[in-house]
C-alpha atoms as a PDB file:
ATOM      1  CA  UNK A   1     182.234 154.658 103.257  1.00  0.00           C
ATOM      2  CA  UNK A   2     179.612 156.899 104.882  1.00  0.00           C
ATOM      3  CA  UNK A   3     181.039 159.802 103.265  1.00  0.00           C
ATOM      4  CA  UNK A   4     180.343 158.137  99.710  1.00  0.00           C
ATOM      5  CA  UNK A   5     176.786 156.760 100.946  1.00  0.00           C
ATOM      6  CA  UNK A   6     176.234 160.905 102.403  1.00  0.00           C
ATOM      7  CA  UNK A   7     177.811 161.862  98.654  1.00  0.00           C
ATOM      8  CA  UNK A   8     175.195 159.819  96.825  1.00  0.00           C
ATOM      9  CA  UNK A   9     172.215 160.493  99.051  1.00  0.00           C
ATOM     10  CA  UNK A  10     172.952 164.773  98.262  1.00  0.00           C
ATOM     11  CA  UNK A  11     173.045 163.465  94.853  1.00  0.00           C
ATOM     12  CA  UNK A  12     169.964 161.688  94.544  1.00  0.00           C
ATOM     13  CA  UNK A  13     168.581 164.839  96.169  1.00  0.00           C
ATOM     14  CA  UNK A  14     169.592 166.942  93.906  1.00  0.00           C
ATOM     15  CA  UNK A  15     168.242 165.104  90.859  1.00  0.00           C
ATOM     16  CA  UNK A  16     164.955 165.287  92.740  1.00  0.00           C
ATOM     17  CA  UNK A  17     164.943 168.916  93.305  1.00  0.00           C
ATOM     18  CA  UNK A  18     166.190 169.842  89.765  1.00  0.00           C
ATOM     19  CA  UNK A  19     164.287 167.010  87.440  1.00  0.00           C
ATOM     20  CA  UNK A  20     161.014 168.934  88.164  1.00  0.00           C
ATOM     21  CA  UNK A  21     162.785 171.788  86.788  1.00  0.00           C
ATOM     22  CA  UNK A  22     164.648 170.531  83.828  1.00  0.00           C
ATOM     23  CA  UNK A  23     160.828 168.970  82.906  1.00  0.00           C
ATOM     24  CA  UNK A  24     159.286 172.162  82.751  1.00  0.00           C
ATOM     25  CA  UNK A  25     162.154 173.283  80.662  1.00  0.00           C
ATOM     26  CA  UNK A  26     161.639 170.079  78.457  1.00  0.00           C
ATOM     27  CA  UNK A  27     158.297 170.918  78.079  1.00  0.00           C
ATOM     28  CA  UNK A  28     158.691 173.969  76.198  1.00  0.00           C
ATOM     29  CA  UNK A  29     157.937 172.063  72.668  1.00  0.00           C
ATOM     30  CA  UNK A  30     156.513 174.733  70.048  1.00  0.00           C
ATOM     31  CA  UNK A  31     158.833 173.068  67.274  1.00  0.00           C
ATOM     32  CA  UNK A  32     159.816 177.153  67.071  1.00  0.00           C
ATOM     33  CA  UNK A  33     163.146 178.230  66.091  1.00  0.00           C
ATOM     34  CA  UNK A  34     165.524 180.428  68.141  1.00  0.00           C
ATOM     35  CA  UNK A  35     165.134 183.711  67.934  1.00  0.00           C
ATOM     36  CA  UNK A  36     161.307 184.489  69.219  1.00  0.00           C
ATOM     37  CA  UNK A  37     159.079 187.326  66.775  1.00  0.00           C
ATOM     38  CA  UNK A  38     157.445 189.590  69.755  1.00  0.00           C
ATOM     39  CA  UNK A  39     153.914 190.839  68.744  1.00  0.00           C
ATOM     40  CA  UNK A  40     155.144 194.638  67.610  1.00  0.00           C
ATOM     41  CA  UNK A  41     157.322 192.510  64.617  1.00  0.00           C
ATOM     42  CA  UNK A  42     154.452 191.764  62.952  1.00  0.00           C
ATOM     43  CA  UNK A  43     153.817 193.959  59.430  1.00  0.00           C
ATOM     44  CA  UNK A  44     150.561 195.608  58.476  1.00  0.00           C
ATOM     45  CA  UNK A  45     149.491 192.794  56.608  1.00  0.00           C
ATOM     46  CA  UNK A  46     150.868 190.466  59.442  1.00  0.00           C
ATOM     47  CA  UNK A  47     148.145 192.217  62.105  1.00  0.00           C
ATOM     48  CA  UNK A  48     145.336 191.252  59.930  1.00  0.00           C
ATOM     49  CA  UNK A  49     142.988 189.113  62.387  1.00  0.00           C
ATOM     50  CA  UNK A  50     142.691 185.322  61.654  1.00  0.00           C
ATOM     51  CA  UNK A  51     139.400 183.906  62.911  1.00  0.00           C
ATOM     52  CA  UNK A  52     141.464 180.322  63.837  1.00  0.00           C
ATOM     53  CA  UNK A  53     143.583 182.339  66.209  1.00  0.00           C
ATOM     54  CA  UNK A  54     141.289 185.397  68.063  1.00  0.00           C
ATOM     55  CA  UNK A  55     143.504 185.455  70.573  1.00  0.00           C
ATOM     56  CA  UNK A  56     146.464 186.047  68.780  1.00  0.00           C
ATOM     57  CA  UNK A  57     147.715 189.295  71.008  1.00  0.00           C
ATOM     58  CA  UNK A  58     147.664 186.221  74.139  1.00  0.00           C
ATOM     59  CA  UNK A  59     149.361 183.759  72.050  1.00  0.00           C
ATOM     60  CA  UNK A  60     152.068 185.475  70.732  1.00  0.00           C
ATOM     61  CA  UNK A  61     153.031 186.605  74.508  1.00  0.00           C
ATOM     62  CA  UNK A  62     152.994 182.687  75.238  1.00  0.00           C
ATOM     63  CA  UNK A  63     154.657 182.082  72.233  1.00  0.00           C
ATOM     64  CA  UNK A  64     157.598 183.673  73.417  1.00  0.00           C
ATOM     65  CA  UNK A  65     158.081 182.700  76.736  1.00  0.00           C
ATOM     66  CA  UNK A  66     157.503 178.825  75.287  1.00  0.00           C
ATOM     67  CA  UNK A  67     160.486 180.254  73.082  1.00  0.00           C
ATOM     68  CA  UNK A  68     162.577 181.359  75.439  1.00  0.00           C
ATOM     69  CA  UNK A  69     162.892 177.815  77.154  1.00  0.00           C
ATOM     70  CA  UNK A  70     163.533 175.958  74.094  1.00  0.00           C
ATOM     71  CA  UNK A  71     166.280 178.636  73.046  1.00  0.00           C
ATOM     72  CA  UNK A  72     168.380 178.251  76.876  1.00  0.00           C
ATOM     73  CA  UNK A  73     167.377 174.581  77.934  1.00  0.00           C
ATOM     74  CA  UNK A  74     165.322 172.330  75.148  1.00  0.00           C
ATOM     75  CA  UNK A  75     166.916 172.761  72.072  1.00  0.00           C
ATOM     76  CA  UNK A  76     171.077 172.935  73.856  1.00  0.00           C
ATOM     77  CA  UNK A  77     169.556 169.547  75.297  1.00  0.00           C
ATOM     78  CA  UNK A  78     168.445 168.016  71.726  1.00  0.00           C
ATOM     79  CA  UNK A  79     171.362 169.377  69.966  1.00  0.00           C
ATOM     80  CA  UNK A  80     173.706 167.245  72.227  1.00  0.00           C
ATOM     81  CA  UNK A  81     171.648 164.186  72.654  1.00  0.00           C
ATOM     82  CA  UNK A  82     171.839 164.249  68.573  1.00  0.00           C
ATOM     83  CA  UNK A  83     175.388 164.796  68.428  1.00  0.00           C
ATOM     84  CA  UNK A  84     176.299 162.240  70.921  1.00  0.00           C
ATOM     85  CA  UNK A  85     173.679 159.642  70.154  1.00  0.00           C
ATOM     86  CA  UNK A  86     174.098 156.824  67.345  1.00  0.00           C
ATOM     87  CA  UNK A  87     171.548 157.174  65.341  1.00  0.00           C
ATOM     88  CA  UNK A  88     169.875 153.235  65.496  1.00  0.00           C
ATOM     89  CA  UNK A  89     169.758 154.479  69.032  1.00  0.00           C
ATOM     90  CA  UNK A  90     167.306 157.070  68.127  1.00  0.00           C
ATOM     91  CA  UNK A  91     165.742 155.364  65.679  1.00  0.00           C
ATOM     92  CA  UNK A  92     164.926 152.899  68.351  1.00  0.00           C
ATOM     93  CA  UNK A  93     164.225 155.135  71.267  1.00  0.00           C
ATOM     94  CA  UNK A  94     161.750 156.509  68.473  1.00  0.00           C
ATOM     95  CA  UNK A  95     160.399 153.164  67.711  1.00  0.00           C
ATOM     96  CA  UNK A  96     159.678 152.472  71.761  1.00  0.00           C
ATOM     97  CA  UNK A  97     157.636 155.929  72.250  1.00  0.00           C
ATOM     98  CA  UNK A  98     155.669 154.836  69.081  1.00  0.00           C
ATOM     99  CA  UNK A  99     154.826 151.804  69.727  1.00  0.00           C
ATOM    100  CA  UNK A 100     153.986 153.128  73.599  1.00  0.00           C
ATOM    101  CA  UNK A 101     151.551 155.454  71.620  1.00  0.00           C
ATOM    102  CA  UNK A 102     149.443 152.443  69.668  1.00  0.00           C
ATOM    103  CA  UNK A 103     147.762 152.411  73.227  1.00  0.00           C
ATOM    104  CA  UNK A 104     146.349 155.541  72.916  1.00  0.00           C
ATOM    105  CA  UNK A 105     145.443 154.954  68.777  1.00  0.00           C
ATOM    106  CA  UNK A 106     143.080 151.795  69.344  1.00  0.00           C
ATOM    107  CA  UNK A 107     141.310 153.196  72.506  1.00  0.00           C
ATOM    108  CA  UNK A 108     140.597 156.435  70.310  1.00  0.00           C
ATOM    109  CA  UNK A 109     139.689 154.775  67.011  1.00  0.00           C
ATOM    110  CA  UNK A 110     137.074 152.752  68.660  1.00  0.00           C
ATOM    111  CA  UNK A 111     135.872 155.954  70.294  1.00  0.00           C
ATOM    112  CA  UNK A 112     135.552 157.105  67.098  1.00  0.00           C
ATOM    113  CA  UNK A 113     134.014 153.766  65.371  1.00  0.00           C
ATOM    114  CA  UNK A 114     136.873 153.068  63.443  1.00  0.00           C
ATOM    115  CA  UNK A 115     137.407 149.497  64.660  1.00  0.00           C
ATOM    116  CA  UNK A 116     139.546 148.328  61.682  1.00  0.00           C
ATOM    117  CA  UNK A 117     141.994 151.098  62.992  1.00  0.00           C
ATOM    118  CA  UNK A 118     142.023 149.787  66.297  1.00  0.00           C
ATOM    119  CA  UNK A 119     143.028 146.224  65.059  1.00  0.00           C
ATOM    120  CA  UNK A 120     146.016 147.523  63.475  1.00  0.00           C
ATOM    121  CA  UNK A 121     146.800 149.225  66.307  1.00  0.00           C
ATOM    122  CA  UNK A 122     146.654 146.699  68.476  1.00  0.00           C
ATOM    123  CA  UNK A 123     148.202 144.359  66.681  1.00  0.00           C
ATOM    124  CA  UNK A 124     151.163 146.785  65.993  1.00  0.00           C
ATOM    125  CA  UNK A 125     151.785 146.835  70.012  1.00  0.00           C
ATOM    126  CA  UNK A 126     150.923 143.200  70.300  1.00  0.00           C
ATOM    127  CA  UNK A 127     154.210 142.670  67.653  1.00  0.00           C
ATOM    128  CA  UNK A 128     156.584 145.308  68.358  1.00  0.00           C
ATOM    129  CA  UNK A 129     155.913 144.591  71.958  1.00  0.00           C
ATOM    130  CA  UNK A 130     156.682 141.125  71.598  1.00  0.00           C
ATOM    131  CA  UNK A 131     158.985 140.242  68.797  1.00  0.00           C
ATOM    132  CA  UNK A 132     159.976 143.481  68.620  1.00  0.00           C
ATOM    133  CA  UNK A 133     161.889 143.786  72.124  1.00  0.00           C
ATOM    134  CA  UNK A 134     159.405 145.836  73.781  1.00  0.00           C
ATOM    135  CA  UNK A 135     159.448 148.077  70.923  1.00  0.00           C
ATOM    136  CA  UNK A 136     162.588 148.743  70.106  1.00  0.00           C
ATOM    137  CA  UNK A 137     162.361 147.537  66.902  1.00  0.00           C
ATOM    138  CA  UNK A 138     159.418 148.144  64.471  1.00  0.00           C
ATOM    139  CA  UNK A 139     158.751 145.103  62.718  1.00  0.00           C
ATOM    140  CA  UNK A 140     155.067 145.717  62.393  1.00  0.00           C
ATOM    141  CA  UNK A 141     156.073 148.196  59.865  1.00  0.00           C
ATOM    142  CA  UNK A 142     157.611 146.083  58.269  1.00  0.00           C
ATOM    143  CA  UNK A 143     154.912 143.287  57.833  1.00  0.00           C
ATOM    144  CA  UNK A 144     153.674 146.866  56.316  1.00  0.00           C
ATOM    145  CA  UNK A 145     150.744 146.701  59.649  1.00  0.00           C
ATOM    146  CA  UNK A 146     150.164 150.600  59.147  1.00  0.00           C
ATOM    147  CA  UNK A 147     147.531 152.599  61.408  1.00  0.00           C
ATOM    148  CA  UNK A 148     146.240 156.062  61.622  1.00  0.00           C
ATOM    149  CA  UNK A 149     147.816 157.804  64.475  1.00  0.00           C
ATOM    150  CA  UNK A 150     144.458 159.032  66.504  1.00  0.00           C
ATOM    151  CA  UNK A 151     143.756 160.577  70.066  1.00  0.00           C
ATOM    152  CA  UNK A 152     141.068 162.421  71.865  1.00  0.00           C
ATOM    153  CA  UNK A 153     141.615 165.957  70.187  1.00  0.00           C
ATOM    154  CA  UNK A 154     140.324 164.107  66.996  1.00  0.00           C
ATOM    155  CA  UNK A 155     137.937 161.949  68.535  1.00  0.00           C
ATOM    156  CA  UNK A 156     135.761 164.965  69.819  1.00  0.00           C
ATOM    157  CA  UNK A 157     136.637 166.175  66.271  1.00  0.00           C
ATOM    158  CA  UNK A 158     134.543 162.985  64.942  1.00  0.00           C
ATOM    159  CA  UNK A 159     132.127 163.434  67.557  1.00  0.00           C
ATOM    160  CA  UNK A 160     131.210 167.093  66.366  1.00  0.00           C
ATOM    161  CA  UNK A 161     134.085 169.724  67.458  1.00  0.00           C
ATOM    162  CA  UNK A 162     135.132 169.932  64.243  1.00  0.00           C
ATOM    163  CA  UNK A 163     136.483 173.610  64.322  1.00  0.00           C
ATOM    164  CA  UNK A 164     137.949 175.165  67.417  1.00  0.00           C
ATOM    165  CA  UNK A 165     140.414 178.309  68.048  1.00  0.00           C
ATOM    166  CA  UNK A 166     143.954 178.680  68.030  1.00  0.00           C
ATOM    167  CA  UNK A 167     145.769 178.507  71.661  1.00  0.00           C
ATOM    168  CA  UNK A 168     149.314 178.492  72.772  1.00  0.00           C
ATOM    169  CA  UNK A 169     149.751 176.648  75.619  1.00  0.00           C
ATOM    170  CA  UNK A 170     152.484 177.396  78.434  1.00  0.00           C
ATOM    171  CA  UNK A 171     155.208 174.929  78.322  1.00  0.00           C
ATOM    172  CA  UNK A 172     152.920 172.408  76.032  1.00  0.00           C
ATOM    173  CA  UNK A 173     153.539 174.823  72.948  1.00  0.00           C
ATOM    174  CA  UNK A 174     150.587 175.127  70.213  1.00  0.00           C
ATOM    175  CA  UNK A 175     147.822 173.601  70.420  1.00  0.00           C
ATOM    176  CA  UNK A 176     143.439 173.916  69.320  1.00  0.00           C
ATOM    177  CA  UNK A 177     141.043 175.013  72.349  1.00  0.00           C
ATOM    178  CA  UNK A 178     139.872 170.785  71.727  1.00  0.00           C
ATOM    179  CA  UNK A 179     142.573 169.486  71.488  1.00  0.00           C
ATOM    180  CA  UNK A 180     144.127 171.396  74.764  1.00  0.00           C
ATOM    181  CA  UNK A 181     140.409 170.390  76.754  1.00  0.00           C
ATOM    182  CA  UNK A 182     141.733 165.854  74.873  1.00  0.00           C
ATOM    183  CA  UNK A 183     144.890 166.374  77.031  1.00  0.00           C
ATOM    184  CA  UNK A 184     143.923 164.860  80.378  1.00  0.00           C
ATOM    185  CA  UNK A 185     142.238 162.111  78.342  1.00  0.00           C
ATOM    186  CA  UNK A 186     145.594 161.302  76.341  1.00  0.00           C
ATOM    187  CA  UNK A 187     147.784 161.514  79.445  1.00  0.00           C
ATOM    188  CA  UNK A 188     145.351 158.626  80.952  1.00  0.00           C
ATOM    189  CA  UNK A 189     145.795 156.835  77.900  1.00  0.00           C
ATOM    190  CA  UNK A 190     149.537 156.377  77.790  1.00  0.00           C
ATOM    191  CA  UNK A 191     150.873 154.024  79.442  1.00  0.00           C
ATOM    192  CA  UNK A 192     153.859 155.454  80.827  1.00  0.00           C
ATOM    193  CA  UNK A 193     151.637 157.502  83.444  1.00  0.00           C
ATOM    194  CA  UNK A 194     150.960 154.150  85.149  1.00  0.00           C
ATOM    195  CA  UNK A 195     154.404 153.438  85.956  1.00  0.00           C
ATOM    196  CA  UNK A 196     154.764 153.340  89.888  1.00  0.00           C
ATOM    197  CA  UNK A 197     158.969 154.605  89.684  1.00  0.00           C
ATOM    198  CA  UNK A 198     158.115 158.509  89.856  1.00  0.00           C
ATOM    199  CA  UNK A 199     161.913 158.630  89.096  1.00  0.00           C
ATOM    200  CA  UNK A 200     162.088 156.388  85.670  1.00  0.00           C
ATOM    201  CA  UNK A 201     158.371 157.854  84.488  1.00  0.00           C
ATOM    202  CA  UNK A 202     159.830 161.565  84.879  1.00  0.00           C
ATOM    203  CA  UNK A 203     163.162 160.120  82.636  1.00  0.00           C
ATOM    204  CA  UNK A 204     161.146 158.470  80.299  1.00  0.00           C
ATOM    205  CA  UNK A 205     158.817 161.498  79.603  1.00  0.00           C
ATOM    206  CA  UNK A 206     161.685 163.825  79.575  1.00  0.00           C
ATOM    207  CA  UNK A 207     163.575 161.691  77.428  1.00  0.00           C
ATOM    208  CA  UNK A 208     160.553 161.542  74.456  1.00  0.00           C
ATOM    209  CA  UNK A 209     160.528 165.304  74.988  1.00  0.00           C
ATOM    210  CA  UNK A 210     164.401 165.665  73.831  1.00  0.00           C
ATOM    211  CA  UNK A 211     163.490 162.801  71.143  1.00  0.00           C
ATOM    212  CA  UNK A 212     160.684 164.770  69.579  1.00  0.00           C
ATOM    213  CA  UNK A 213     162.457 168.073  69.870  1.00  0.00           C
ATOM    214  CA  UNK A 214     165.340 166.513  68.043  1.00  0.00           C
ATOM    215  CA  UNK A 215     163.608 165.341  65.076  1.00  0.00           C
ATOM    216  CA  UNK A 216     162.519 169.106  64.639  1.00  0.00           C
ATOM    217  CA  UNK A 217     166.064 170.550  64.430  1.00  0.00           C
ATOM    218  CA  UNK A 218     166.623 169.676  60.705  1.00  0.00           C
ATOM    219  CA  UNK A 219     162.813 171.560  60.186  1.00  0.00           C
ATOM    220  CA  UNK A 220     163.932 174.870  61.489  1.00  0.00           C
ATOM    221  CA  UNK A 221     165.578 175.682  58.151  1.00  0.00           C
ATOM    222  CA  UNK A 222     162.158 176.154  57.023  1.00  0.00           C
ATOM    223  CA  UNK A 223     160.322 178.640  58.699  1.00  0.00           C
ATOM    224  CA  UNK A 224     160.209 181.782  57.116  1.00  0.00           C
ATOM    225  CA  UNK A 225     158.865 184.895  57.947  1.00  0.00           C
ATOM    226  CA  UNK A 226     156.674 185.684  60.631  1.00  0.00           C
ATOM    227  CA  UNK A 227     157.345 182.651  62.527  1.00  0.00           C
ATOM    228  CA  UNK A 228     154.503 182.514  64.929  1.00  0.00           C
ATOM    229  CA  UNK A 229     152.193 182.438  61.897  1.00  0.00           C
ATOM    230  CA  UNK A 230     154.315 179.907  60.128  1.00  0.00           C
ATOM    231  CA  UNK A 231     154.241 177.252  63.124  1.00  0.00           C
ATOM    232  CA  UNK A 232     150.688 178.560  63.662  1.00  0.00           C
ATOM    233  CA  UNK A 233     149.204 177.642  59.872  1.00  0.00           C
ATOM    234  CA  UNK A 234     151.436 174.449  59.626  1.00  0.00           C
ATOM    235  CA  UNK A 235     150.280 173.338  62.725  1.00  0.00           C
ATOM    236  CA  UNK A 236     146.961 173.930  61.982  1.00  0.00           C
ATOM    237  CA  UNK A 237     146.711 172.233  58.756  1.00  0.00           C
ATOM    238  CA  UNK A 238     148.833 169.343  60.137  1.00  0.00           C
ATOM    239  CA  UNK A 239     145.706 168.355  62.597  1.00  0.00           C
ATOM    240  CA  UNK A 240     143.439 168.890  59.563  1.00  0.00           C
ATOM    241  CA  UNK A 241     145.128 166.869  57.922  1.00  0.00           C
ATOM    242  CA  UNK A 242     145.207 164.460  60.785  1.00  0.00           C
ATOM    243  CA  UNK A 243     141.060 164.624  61.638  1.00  0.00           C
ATOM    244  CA  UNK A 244     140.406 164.097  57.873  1.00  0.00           C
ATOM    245  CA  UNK A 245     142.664 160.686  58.026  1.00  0.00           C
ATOM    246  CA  UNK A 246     144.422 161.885  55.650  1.00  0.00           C
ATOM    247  CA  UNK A 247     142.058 162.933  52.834  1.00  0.00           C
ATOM    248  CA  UNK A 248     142.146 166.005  50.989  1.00  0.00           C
ATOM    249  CA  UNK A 249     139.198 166.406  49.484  1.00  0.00           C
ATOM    250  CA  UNK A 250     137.856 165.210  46.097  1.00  0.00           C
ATOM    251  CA  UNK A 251     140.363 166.565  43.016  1.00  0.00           C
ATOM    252  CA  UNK A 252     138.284 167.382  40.025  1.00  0.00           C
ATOM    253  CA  UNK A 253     141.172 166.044  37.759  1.00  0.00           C
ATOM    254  CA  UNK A 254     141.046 162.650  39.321  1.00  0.00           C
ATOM    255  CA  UNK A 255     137.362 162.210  38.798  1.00  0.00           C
ATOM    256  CA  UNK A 256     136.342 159.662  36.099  1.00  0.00           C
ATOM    257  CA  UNK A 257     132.845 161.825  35.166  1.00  0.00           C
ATOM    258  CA  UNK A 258     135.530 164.894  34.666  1.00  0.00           C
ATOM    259  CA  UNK A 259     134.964 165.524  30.797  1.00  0.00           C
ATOM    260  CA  UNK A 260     136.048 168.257  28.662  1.00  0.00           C
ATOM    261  CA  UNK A 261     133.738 170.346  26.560  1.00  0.00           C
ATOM    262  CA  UNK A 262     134.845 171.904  22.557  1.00  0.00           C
ATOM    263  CA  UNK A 263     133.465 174.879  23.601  1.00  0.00           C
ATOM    264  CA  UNK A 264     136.115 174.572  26.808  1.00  0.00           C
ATOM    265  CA  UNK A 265     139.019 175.337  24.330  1.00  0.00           C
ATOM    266  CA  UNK A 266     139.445 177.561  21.276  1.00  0.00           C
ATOM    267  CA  UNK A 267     142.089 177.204  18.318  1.00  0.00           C
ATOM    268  CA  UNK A 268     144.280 179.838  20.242  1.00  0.00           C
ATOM    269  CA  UNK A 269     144.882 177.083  22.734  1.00  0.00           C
ATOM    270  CA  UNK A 270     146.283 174.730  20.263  1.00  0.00           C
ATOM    271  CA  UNK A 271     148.628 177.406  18.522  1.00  0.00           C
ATOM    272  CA  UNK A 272     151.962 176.906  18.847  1.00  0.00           C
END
């Protein structure tokens, strides 16, 4: 008996020594693929300077390391956890993390003075919370309650920051200068860093770590090319995309006051 109590004492130990370690390991999320493109690979055209990313020679270095880490310990991690998991189990593990995340969405869209967004928000964790077993499920979805996904990165957006630099962070993978300086502010935000179990908060964050890594494994087939620069421009126009809500800009086509001219066409245009 006390050499089973001594045998799970070393154990617990041990998965208190090496969590902190697996974490950082976890952390490594670029959404880059496995084989890391050091600076020198670039091509002439390649080494032209972007003014989003001036510190491209610092990112690149960071880029790598971040790669390194997912290539050994993230993505072996997320490859099993797909292979081994059903997948309503991830679909609900997804569904938890979400729904963990409205938090964050209606404190940030009444930063930003969007308090329509915040309502849905709120009324997304209010259901899933409830009805939906803490999440699990997502019927807020399907009562087709929708919000914009928002946090502090695009709330200093709104409030003025609209463009900011290119940075590669260690361990937290790609990132703006902004959003980098919203971090703290979304860390306080989600609820998971109020937990008072040090031991289930750590699982919990390391388990959304393999979740989102996961859901990038089926993307990889896509880079091309350099692959800094591709996860660099996608990323890029993904928070665009994300600060604008969604909108593109106005299409000429789609206009109602768009009207064509004769003079905009000749009889060569007609010709067969």
């Amino acid at each position: 008996m006390l050499s089973l109590l001594a045998t799970q004492k070393e154990a617990r130990s041990t998965r208190r020594t090496l969590l902190p370690i697996v974490l950082l390991a976890m952390l490594s999320m670029t959404g880059c693929a496995s084989t890391a493109t050091q600076e020198g690979d670039a091509s002439p055209e390649q080494s032209a300077a972007d003014p989003q990313d001036p510190w491209e020679s610092f990112n690149r270095r960071v880029f790598t390391f971040n790669d390194v880490l997912d290539r050994y310990a993230l993505k072996p991690v997320a490859q099993g956890y797909k292979a081994i998991t059903p997948d309503p189990v991830q679909t609900g593990i997804g569904n938890f993390f979400s729904n963990l995340g409205e938090v964050r969405t209606a404190l940030n869209s009444l930063l930003q003075g969007k308090p329509a967004n915040a309502g849905l928000a709120t009324s997304r964790f209010v259901i899933n919370s409830t009805v939906g077993i803490g999440g699990l499920l997502d019927y807020a979805t399907l009562m087709e309650i929708n919000a914009d996904k928002e946090d502090f990165g695009q709330t200093m957006a709104v409030w003025g920051w609209e463009d900011s630099r290119y940075l590669v962070l260690p361990l937290l993978g790609p990132r703006t200068l902004r959003d980098a300086s919203g971090l703290p502010v979304d860390f306080a935000a989600h609820p998971i860093t109020y937990m008072d179990d040090h031991q289930l908060r750590a699982g919990l964050t390391a388990l959304d770590i393999v979740h989102l890594r996961t859901g990038l494994l089926d993307q990889e087939s896509l880079i091309s090319g350099d692959r800094y620069r591709f996860i660099r421009d996608a990323y890029l126009q993904r928070r665009q995309f994300e600060v604008n809500d969604g909108e593109l800009g106005d299409d000429p086509f789609a206009m109602d006051d768009f009207d064509f001219d004769d003079t905009d066409f000749g009889d060569d245009d007609f010709a067969d």
